[in-house]
C-alpha atoms as a PDB file:
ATOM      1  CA  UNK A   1      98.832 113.922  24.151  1.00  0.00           C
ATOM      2  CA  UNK A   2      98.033 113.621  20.448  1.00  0.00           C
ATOM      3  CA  UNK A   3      95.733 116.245  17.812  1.00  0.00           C
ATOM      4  CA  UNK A   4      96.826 118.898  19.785  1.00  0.00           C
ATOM      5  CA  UNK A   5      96.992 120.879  17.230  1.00  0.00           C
ATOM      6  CA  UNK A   6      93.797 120.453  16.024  1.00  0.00           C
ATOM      7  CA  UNK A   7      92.216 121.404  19.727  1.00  0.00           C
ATOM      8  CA  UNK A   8      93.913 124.610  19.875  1.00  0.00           C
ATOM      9  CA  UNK A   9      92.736 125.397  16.195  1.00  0.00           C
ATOM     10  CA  UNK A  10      89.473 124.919  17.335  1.00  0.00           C
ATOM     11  CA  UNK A  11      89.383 126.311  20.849  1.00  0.00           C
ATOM     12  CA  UNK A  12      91.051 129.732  18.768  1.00  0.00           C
ATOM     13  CA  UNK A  13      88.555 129.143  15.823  1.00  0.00           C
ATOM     14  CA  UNK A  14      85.243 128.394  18.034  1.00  0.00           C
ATOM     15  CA  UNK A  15      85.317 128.992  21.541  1.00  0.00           C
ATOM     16  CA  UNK A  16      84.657 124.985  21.783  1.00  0.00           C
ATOM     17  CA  UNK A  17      86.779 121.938  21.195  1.00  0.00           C
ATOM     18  CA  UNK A  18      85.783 118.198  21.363  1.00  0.00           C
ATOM     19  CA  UNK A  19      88.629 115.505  21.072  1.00  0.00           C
ATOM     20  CA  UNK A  20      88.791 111.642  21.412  1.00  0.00           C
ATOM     21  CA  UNK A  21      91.462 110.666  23.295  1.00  0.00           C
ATOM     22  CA  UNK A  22      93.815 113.553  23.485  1.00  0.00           C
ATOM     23  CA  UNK A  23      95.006 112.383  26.888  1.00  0.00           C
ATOM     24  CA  UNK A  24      96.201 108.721  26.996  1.00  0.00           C
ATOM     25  CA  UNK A  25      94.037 105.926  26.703  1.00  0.00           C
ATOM     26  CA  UNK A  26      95.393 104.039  29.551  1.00  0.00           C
ATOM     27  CA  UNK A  27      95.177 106.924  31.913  1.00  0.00           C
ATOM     28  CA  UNK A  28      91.695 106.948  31.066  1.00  0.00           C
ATOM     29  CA  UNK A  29      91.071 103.502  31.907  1.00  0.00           C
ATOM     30  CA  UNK A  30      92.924 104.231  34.977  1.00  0.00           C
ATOM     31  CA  UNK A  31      90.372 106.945  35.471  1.00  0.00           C
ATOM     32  CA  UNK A  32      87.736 105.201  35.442  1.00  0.00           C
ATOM     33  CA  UNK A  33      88.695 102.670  37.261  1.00  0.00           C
ATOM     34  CA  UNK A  34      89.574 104.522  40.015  1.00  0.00           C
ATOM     35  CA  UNK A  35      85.908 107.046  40.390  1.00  0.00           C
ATOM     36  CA  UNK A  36      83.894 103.607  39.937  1.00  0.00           C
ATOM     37  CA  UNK A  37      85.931 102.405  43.075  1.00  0.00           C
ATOM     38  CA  UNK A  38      86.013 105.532  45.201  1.00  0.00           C
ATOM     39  CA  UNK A  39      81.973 105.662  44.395  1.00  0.00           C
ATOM     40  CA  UNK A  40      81.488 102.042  45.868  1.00  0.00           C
ATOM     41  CA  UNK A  41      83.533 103.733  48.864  1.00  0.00           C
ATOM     42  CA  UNK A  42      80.217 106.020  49.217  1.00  0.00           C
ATOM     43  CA  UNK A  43      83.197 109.028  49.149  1.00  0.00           C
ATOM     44  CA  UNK A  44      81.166 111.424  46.597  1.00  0.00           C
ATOM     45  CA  UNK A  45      79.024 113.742  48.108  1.00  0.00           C
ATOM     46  CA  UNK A  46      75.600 115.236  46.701  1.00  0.00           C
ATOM     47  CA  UNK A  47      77.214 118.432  44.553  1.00  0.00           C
ATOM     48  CA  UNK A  48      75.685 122.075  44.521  1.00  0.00           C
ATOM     49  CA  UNK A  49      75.115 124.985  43.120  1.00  0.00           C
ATOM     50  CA  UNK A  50      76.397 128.508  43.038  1.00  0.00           C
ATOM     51  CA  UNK A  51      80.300 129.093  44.919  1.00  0.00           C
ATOM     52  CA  UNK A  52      82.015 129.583  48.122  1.00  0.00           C
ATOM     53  CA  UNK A  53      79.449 130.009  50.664  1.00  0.00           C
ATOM     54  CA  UNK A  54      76.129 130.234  48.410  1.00  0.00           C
ATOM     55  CA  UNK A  55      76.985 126.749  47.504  1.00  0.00           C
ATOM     56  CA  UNK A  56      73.753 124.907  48.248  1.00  0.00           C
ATOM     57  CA  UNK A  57      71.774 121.715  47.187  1.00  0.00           C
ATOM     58  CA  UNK A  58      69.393 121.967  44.115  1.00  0.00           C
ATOM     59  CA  UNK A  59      67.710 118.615  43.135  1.00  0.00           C
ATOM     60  CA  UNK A  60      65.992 120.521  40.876  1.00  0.00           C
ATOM     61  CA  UNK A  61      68.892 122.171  39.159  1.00  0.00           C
ATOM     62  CA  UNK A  62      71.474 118.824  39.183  1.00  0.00           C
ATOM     63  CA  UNK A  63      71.173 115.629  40.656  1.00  0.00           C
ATOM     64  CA  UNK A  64      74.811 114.512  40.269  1.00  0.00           C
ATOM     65  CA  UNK A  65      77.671 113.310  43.134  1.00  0.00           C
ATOM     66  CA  UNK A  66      80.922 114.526  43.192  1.00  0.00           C
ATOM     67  CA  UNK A  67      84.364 113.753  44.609  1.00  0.00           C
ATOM     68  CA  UNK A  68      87.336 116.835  44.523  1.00  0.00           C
ATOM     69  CA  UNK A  69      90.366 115.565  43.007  1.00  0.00           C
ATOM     70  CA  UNK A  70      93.724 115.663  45.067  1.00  0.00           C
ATOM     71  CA  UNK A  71      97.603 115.079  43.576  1.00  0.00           C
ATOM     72  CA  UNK A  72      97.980 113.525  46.983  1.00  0.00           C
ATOM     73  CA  UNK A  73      95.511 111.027  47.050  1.00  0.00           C
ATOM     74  CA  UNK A  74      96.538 108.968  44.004  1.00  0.00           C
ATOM     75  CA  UNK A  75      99.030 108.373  41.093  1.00  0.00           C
ATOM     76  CA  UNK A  76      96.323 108.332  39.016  1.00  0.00           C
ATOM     77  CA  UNK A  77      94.860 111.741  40.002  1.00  0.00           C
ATOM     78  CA  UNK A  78      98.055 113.428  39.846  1.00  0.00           C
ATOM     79  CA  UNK A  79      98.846 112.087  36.274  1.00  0.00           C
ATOM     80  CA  UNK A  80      95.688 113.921  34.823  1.00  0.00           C
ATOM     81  CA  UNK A  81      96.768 116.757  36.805  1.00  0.00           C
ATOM     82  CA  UNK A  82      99.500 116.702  35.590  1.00  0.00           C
ATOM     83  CA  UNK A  83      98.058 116.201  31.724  1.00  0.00           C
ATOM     84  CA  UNK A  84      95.835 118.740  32.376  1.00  0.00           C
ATOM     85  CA  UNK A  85      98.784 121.447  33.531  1.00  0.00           C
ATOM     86  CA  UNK A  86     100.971 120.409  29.857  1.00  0.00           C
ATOM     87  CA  UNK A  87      97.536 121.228  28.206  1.00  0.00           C
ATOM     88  CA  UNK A  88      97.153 124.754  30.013  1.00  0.00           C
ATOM     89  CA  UNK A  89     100.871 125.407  29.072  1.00  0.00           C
ATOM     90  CA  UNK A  90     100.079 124.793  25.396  1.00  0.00           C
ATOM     91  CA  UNK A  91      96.591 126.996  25.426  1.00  0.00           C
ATOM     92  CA  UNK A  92      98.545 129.818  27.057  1.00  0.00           C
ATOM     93  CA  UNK A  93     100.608 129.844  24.725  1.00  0.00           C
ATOM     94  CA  UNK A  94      98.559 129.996  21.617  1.00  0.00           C
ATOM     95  CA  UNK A  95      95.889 131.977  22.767  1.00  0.00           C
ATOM     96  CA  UNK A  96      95.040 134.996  25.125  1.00  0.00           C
ATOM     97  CA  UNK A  97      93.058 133.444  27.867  1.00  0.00           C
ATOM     98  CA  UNK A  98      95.864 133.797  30.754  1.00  0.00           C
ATOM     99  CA  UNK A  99      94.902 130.384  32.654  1.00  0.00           C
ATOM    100  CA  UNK A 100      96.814 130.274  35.903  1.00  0.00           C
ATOM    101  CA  UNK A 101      95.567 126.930  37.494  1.00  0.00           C
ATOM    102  CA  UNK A 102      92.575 123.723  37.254  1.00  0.00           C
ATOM    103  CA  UNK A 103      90.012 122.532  40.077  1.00  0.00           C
ATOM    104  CA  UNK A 104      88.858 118.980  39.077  1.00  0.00           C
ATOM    105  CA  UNK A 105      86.534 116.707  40.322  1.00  0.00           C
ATOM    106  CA  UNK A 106      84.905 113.026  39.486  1.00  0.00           C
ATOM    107  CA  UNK A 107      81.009 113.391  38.615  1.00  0.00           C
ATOM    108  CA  UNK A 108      79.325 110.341  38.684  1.00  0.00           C
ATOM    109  CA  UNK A 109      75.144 110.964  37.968  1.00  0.00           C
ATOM    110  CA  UNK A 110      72.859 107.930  38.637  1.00  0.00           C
ATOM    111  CA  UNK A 111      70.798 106.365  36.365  1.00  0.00           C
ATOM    112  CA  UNK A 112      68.021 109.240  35.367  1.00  0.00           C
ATOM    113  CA  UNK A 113      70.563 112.170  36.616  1.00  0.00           C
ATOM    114  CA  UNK A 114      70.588 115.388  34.723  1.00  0.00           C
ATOM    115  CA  UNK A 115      71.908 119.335  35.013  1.00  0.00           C
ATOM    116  CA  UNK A 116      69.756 121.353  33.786  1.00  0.00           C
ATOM    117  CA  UNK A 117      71.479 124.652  31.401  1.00  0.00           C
ATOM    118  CA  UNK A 118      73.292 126.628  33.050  1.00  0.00           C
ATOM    119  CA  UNK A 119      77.032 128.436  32.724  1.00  0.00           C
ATOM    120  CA  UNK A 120      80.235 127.451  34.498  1.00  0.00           C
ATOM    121  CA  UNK A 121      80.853 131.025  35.998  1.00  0.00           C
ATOM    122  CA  UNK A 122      79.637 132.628  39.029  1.00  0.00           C
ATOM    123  CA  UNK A 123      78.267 136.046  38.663  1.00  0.00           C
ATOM    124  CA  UNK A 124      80.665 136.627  42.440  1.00  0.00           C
ATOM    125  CA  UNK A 125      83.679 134.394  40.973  1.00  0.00           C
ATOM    126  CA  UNK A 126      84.848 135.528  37.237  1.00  0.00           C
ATOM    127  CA  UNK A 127      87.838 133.125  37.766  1.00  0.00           C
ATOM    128  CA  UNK A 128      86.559 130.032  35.838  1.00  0.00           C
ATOM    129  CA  UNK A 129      87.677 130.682  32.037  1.00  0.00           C
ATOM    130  CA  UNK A 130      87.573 127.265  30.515  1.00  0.00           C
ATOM    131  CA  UNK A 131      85.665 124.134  31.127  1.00  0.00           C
ATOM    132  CA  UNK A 132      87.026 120.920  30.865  1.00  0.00           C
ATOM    133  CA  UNK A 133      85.182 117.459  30.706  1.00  0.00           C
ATOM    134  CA  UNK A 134      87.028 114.067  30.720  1.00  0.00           C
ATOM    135  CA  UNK A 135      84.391 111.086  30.134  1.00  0.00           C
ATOM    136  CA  UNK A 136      85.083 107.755  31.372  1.00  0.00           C
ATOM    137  CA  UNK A 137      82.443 105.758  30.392  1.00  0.00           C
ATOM    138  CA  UNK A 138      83.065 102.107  27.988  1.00  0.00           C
ATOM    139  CA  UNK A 139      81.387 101.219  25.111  1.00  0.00           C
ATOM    140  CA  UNK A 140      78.445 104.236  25.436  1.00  0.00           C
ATOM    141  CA  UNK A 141      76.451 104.547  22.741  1.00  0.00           C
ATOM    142  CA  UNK A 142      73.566 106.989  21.882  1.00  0.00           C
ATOM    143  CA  UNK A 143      70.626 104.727  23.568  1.00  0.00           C
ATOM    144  CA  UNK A 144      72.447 105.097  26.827  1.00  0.00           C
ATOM    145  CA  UNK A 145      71.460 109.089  26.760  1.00  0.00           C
ATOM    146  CA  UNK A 146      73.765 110.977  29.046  1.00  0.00           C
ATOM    147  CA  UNK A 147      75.304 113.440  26.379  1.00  0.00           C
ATOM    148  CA  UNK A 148      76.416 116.665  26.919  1.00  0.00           C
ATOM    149  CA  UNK A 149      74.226 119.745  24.909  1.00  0.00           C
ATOM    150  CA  UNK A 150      76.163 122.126  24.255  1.00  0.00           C
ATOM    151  CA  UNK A 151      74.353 125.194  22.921  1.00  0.00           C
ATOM    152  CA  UNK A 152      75.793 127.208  20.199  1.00  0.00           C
ATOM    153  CA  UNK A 153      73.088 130.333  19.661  1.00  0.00           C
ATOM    154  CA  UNK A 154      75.450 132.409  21.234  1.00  0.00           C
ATOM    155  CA  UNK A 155      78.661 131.598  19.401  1.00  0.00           C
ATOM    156  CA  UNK A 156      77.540 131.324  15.956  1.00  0.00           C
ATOM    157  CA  UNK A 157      78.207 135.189  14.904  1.00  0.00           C
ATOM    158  CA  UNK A 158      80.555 135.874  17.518  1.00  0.00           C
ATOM    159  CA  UNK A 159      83.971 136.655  16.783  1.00  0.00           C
ATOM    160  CA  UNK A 160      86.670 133.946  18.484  1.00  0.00           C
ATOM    161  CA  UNK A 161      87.211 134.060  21.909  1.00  0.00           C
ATOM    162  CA  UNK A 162      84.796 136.946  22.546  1.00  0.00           C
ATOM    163  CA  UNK A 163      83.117 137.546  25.704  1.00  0.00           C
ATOM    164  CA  UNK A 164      79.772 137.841  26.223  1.00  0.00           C
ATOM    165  CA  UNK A 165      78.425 139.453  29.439  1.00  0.00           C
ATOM    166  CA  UNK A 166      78.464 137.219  32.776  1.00  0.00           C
ATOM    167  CA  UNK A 167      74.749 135.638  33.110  1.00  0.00           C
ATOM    168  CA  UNK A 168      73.157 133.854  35.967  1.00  0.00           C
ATOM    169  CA  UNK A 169      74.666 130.330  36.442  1.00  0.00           C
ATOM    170  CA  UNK A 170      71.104 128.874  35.693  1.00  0.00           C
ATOM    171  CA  UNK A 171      68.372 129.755  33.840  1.00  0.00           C
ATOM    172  CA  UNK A 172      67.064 130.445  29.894  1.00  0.00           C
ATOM    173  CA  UNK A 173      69.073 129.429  27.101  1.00  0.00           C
ATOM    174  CA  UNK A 174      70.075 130.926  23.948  1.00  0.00           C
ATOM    175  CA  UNK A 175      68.409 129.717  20.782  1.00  0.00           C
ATOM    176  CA  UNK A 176      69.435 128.109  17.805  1.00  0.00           C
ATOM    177  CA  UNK A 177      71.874 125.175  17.179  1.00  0.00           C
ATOM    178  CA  UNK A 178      72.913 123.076  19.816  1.00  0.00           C
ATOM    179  CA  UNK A 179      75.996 119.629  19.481  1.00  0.00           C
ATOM    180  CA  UNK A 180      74.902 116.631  21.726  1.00  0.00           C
ATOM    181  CA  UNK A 181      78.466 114.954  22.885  1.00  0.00           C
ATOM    182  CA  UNK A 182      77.949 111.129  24.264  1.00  0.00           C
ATOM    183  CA  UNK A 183      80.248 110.893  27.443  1.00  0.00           C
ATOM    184  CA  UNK A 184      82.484 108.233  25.853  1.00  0.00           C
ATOM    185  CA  UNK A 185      85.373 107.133  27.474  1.00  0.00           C
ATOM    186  CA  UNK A 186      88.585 109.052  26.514  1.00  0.00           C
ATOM    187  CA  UNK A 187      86.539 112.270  25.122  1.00  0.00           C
ATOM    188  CA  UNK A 188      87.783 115.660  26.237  1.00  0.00           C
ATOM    189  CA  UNK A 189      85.319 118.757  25.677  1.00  0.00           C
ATOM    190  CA  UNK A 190      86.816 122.047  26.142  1.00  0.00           C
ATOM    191  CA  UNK A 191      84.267 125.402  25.788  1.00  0.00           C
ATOM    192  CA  UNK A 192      84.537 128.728  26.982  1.00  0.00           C
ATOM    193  CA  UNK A 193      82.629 129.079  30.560  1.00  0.00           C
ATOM    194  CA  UNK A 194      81.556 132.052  30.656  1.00  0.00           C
ATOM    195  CA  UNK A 195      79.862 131.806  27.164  1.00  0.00           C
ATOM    196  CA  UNK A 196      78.568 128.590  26.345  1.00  0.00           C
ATOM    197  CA  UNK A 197      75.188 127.222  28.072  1.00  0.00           C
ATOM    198  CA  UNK A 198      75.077 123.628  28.620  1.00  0.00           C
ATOM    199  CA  UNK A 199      73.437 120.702  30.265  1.00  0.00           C
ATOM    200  CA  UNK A 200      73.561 116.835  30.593  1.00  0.00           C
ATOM    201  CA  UNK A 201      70.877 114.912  29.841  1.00  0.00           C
ATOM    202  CA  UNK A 202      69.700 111.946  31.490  1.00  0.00           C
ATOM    203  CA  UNK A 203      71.397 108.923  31.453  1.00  0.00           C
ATOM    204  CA  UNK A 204      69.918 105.267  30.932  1.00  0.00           C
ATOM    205  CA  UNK A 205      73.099 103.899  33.283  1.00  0.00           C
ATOM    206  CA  UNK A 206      75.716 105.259  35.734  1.00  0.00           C
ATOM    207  CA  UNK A 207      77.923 107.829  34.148  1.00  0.00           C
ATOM    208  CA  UNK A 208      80.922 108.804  35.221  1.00  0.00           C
ATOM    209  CA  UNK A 209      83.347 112.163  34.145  1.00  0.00           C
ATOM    210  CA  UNK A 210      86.119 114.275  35.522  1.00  0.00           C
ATOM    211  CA  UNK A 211      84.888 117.772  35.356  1.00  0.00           C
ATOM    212  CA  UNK A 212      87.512 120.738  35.648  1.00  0.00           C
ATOM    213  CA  UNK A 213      87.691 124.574  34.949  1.00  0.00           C
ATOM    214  CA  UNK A 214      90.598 126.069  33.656  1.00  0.00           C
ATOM    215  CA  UNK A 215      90.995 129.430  36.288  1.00  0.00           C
ATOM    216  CA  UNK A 216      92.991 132.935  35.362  1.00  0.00           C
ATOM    217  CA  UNK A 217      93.932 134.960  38.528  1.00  0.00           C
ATOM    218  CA  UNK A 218      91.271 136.631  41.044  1.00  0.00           C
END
């Protein structure tokens, strides 16, 4: 990993951090590889919202297809595991946040696929403490849509790291400024789940990520 420093500065700083190939490019590109192949398979399955056993199916909400990452099944997946594990190490470390563990998985939303704004924690499950978002998509640029809005009403004022009460996982979001991140390959975007409202917009081709959240203890 590289900038490291810089990520924790602003993860301490801003609740958020975005970074451009902090984990190696060639892992990446083994990444990607990889989720486009296991896709062809027809091995994602239709995601959900909501945990545990409200998990259901919401077209409405998100339209994207997922596949649960496994150290088992793969060099590849265990290698950003195990990137992933030296980069909780270093955040607990520097900050407060007491992350214990990660649950990945590859995203892949067709052509037109969205999810709409919501927040990454469950009102039932207050584990989740810190999104993360691996892109694996070549040569994007801003005509192929797909970016990640992340709003940032309700961090402008607040102090760093600060929590703000535990909302419903979908519904209004906060006003104000928002940062649109294009789903490039080898971007990382780190933010706070329980406080920063987000969605992906559509997408003008297939896009492809490896979604995780950074968990403290029940």
């Amino acid at each position: 990993m590289s900038d490291l420093s810089a990520v924790l500065d602003a993860l301490e700083r801003d609740g958020y951090a975005i970074s451009d190939f902090l984990v190696d490019r060639s892992l990446a590109e083994s990444l990607r590889h990889e989720a486009s192949a296991l896709h062809s398979e027809g091995v994602f399955q239709p995601a959900g919202v909501g945990g545990g056993q409200t998990r259901e199916r919401h077209e409405s909400t998100r339209t994207d297809h997922i596949h649960w990452l496994d150290p088992a099944a793969s060099s590849i997946q265990g290698a950003y595991l195990v990137a992933m594990e030296n980069l909780r190490q270093a955040i607990n470390s520097r900050l407060t946040l007491g992350l214990f563990d990660i649950e990945c998985h590859y995203a892949c939303y067709a052509p037109g696929g969205y999810y709409r704004p919501h927040l990454d924690r469950f009102q039932h499950d207050s584990r989740r403490a810190l999104s993360a978002v691996f892109y694996l998509n070549d040569a994007w640029t801003a005509d192929d849509g797909g970016a990640l809005r992340l709003y940032l009403g309700e961090a402008a004022n607040a102090p760093s790291l600060a929590r703000s009460p535990r909302l419903d996982p979908i519904g209004d979001v906060p006003a104000g400024d928002y940062r649109d991140v294009l789903p490039r390959l080898g971007t990382l975007a780190l933010f706070l789940s329980d406080r920063y409202w987000h969605e992906v917009l559509p997408a003008r081709r297939p896009r492809f990520a490896v979604t995780g959240w950074f968990r403290t203890r029940a």
